[in-house]
C-alpha atoms as a PDB file:
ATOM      1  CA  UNK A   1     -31.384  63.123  50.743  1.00  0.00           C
ATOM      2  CA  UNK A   2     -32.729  61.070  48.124  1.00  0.00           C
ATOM      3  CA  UNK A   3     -31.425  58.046  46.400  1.00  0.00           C
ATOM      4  CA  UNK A   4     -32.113  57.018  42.833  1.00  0.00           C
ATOM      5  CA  UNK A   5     -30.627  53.766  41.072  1.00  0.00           C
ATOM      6  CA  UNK A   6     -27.667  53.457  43.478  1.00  0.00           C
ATOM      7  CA  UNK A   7     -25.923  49.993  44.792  1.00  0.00           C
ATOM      8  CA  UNK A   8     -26.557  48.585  48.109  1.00  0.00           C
ATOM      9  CA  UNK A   9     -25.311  46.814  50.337  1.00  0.00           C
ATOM     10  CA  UNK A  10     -26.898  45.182  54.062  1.00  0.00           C
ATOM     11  CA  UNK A  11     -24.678  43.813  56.733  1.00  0.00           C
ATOM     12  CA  UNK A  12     -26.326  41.764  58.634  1.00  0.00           C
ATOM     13  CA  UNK A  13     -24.296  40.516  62.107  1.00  0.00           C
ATOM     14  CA  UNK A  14     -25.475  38.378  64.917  1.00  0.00           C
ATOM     15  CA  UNK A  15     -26.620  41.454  66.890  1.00  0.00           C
ATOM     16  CA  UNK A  16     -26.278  44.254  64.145  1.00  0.00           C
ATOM     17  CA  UNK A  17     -27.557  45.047  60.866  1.00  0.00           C
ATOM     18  CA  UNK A  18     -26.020  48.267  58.998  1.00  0.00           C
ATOM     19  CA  UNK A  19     -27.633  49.280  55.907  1.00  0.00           C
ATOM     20  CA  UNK A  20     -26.319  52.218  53.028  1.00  0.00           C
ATOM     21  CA  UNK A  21     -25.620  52.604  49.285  1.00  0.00           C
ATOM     22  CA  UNK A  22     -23.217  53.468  47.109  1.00  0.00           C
ATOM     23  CA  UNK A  23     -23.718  56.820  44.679  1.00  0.00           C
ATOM     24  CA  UNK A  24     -22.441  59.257  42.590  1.00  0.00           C
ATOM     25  CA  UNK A  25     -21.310  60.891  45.607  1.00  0.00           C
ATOM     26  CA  UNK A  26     -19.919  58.410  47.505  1.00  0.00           C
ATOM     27  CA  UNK A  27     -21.000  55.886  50.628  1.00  0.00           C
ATOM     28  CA  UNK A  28     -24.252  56.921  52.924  1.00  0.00           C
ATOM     29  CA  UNK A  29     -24.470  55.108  55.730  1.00  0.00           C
ATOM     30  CA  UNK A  30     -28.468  54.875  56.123  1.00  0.00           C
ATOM     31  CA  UNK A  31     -29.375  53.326  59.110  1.00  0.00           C
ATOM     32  CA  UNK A  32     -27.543  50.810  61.910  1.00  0.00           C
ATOM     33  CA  UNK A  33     -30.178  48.889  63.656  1.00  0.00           C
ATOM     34  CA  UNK A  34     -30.583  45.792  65.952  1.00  0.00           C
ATOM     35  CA  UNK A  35     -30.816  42.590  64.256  1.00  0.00           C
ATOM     36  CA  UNK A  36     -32.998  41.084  65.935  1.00  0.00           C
ATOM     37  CA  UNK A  37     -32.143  37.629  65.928  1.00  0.00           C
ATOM     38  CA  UNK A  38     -34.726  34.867  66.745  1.00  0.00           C
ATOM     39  CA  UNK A  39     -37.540  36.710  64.871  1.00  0.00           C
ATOM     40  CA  UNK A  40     -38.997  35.729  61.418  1.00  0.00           C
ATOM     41  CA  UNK A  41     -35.902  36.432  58.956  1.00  0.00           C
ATOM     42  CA  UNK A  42     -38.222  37.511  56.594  1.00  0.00           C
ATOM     43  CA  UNK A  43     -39.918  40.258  58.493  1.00  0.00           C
ATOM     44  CA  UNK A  44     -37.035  41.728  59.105  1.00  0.00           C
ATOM     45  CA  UNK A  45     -35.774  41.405  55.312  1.00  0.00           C
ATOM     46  CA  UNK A  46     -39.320  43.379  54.223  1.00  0.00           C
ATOM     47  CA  UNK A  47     -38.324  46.247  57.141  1.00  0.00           C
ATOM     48  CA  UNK A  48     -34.930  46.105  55.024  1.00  0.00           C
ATOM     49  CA  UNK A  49     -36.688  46.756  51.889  1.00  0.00           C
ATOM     50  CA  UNK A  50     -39.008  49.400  53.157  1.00  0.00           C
ATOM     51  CA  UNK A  51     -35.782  51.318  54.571  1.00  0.00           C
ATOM     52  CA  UNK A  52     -34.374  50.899  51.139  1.00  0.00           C
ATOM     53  CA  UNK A  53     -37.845  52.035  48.952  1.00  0.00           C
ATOM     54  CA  UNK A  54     -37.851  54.746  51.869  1.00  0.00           C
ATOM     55  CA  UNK A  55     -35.163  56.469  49.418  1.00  0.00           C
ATOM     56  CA  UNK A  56     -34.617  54.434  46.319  1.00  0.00           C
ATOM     57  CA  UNK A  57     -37.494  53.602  44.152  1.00  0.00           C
ATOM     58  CA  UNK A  58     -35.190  51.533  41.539  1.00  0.00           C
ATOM     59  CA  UNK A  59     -32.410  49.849  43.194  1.00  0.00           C
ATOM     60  CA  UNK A  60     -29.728  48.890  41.023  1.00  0.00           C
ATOM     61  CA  UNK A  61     -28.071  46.130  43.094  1.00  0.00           C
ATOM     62  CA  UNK A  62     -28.247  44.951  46.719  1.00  0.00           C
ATOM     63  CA  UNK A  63     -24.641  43.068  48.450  1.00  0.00           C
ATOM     64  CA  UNK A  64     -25.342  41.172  51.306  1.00  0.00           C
ATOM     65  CA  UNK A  65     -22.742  39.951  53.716  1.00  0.00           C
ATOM     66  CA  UNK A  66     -23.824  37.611  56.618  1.00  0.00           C
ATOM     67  CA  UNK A  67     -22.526  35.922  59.479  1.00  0.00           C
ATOM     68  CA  UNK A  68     -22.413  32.550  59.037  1.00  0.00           C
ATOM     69  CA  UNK A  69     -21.779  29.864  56.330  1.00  0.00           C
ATOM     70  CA  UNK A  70     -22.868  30.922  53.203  1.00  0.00           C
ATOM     71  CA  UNK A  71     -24.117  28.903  49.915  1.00  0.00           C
ATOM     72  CA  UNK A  72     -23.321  31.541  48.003  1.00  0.00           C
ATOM     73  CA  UNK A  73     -24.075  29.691  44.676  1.00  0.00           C
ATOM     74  CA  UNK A  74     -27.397  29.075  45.976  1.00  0.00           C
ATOM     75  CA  UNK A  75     -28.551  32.338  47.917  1.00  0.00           C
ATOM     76  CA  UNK A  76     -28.830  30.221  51.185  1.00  0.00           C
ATOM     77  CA  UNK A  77     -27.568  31.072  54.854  1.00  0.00           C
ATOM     78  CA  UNK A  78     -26.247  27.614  55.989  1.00  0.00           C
ATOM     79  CA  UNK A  79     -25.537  27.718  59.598  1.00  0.00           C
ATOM     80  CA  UNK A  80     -24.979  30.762  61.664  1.00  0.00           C
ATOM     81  CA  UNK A  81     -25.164  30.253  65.665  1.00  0.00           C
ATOM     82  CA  UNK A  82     -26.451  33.759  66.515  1.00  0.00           C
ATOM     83  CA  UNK A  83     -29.178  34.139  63.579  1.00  0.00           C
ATOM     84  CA  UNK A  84     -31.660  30.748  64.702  1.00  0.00           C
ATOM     85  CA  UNK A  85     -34.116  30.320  62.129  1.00  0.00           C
ATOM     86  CA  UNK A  86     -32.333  31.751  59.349  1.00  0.00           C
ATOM     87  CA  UNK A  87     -30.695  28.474  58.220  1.00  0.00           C
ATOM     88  CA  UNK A  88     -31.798  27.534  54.294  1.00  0.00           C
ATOM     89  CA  UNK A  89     -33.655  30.447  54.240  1.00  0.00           C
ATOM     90  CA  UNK A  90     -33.459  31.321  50.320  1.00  0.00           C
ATOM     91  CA  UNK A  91     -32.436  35.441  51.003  1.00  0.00           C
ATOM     92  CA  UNK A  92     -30.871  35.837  47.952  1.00  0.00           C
ATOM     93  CA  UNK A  93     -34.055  35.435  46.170  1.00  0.00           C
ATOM     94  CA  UNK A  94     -36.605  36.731  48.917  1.00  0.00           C
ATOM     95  CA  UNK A  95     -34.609  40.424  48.628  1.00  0.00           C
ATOM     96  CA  UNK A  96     -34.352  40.142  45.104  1.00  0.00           C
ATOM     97  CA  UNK A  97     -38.297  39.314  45.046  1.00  0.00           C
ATOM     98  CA  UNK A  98     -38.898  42.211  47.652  1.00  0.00           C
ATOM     99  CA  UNK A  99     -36.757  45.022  45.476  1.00  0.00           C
ATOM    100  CA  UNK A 100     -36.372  43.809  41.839  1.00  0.00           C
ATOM    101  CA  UNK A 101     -32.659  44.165  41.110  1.00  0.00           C
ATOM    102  CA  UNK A 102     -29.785  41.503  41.480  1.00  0.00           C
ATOM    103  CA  UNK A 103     -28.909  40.321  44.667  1.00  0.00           C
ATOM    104  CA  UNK A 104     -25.678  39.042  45.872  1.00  0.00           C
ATOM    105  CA  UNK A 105     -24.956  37.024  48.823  1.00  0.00           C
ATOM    106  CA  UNK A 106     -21.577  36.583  50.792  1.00  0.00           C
ATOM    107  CA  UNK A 107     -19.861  35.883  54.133  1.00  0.00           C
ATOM    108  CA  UNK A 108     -19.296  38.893  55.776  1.00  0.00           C
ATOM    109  CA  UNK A 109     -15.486  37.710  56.865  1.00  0.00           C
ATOM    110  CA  UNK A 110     -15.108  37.402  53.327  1.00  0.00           C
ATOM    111  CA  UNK A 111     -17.312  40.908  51.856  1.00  0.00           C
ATOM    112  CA  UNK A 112     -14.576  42.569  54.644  1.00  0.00           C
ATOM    113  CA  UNK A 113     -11.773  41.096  52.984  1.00  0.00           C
ATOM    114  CA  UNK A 114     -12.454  41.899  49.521  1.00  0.00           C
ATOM    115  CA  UNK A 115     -12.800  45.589  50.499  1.00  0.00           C
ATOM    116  CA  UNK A 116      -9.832  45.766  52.419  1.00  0.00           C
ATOM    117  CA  UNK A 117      -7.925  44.114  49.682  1.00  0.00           C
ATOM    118  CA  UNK A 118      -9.722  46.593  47.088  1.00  0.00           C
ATOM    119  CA  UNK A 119      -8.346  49.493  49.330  1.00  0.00           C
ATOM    120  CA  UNK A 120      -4.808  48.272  49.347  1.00  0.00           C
ATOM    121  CA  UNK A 121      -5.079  47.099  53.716  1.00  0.00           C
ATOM    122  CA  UNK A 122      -4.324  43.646  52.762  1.00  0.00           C
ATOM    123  CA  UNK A 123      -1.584  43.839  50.045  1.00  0.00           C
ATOM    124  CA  UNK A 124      -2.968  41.302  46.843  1.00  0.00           C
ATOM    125  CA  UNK A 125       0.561  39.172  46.857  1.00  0.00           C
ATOM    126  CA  UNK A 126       1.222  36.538  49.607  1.00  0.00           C
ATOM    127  CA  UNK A 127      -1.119  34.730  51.404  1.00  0.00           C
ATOM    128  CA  UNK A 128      -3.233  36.648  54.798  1.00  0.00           C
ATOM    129  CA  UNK A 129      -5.044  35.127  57.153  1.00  0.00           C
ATOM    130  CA  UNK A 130      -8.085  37.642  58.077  1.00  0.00           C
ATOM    131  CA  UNK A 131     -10.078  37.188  61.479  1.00  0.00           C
ATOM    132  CA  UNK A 132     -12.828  39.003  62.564  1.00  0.00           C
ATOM    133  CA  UNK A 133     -14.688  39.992  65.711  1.00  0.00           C
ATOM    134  CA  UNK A 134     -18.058  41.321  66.672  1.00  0.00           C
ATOM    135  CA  UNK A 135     -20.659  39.299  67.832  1.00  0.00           C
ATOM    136  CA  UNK A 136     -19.010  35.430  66.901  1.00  0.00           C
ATOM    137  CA  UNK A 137     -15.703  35.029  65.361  1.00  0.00           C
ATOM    138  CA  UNK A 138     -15.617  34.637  61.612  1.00  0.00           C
ATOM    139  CA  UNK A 139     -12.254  34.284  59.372  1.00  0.00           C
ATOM    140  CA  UNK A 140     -11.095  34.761  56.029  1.00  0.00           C
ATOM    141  CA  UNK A 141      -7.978  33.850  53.699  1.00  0.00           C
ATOM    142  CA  UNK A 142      -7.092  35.677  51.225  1.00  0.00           C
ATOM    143  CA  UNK A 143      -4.066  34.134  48.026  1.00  0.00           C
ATOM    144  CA  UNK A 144      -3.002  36.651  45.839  1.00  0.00           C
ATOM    145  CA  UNK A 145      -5.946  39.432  46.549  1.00  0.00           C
ATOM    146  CA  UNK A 146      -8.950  36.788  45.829  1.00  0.00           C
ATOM    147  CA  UNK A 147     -10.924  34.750  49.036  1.00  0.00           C
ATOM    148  CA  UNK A 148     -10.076  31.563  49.089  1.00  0.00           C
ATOM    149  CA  UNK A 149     -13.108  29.893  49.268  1.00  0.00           C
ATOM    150  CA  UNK A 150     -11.953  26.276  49.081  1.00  0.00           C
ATOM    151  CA  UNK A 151     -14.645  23.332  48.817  1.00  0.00           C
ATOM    152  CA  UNK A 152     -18.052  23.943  50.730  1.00  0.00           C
ATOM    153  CA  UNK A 153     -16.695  26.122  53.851  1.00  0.00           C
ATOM    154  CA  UNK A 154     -13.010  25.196  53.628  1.00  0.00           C
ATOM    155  CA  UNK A 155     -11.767  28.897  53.512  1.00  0.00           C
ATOM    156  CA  UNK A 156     -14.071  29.971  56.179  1.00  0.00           C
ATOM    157  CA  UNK A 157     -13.381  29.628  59.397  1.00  0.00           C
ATOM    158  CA  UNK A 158     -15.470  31.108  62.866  1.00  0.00           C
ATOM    159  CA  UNK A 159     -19.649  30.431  63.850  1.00  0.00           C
ATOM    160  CA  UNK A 160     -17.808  26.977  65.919  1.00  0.00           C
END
């Protein structure tokens, strides 16, 4: 199956990195793969690329969602305990060097919660607290249907 000019998105977890795109016909899941933590971060943003040019030779946008603490204004992976090396690491701009399209960078607590809120789980009145599991411990809140990001980390909670 081949992709052309379809939205991406890259989770990348502490032990896990699942990779698909959004198209005309839906989700494809494209690949789940180790994430091999402690390596060079950007070797193993190029292999994310080449999966990606594998079957999509324009790209339209690329979501990231990473464990950690994210500067999402500035592209930047603050602190994460199970991805060493990764720390100020500008990804944002490396992947959108590596495809050519927009890149977006996020939490992954927080990229859950907006798509369960998006698919009516967690209702958009009243206030939810949203914690997840997997390799660390991450946590979201979510006001009204919108993460509440708070000053620097404040909404975030987890990667302790």
């Amino acid at each position: 199956m081949t992709s052309r000019g379809s939205n991406w998105g890259i989770d990348i977890g502490g032990t896990t990195t699942v990779i698909g795109y959004i198209d005309s016909s839906g989700y494809t899941c494209l690949d789940t793969i180790g994430t091999e933590a402690g390596t060079d971060p950007k070797a193993h943003l190029e292999r994310k690329r080449d999966l990606i040019r594998g079957v999509d030779d324009s790209p339209v946008s690329l979501g990231i969602g990473i464990a950690g603490f994210v500067r999402r204004d500035l592209g930047l992976l603050v602190f994460s305990p199970n991805l060493p090396g990764w720390e100020t690491m500008d990804i944002r701009g490396e992947m959108a060097d590596l495809l050519g399209c927009p890149v977006f960078l996020e939490n992954d607590s927080n990229v859950f919660a907006i798509r369960e809120v998006s698919r009516g789980i967690i209702p958009r009145d009243g206030i939810w607290l949203l914690v997840t599991l997997g390799t660390g411990i991450g946590g979201t809140i979510v006001s009204e249907g919108r993460i509440l990001h708070g000053r620097d980390f404040a909404g975030e909670f987890g990667h302790m």
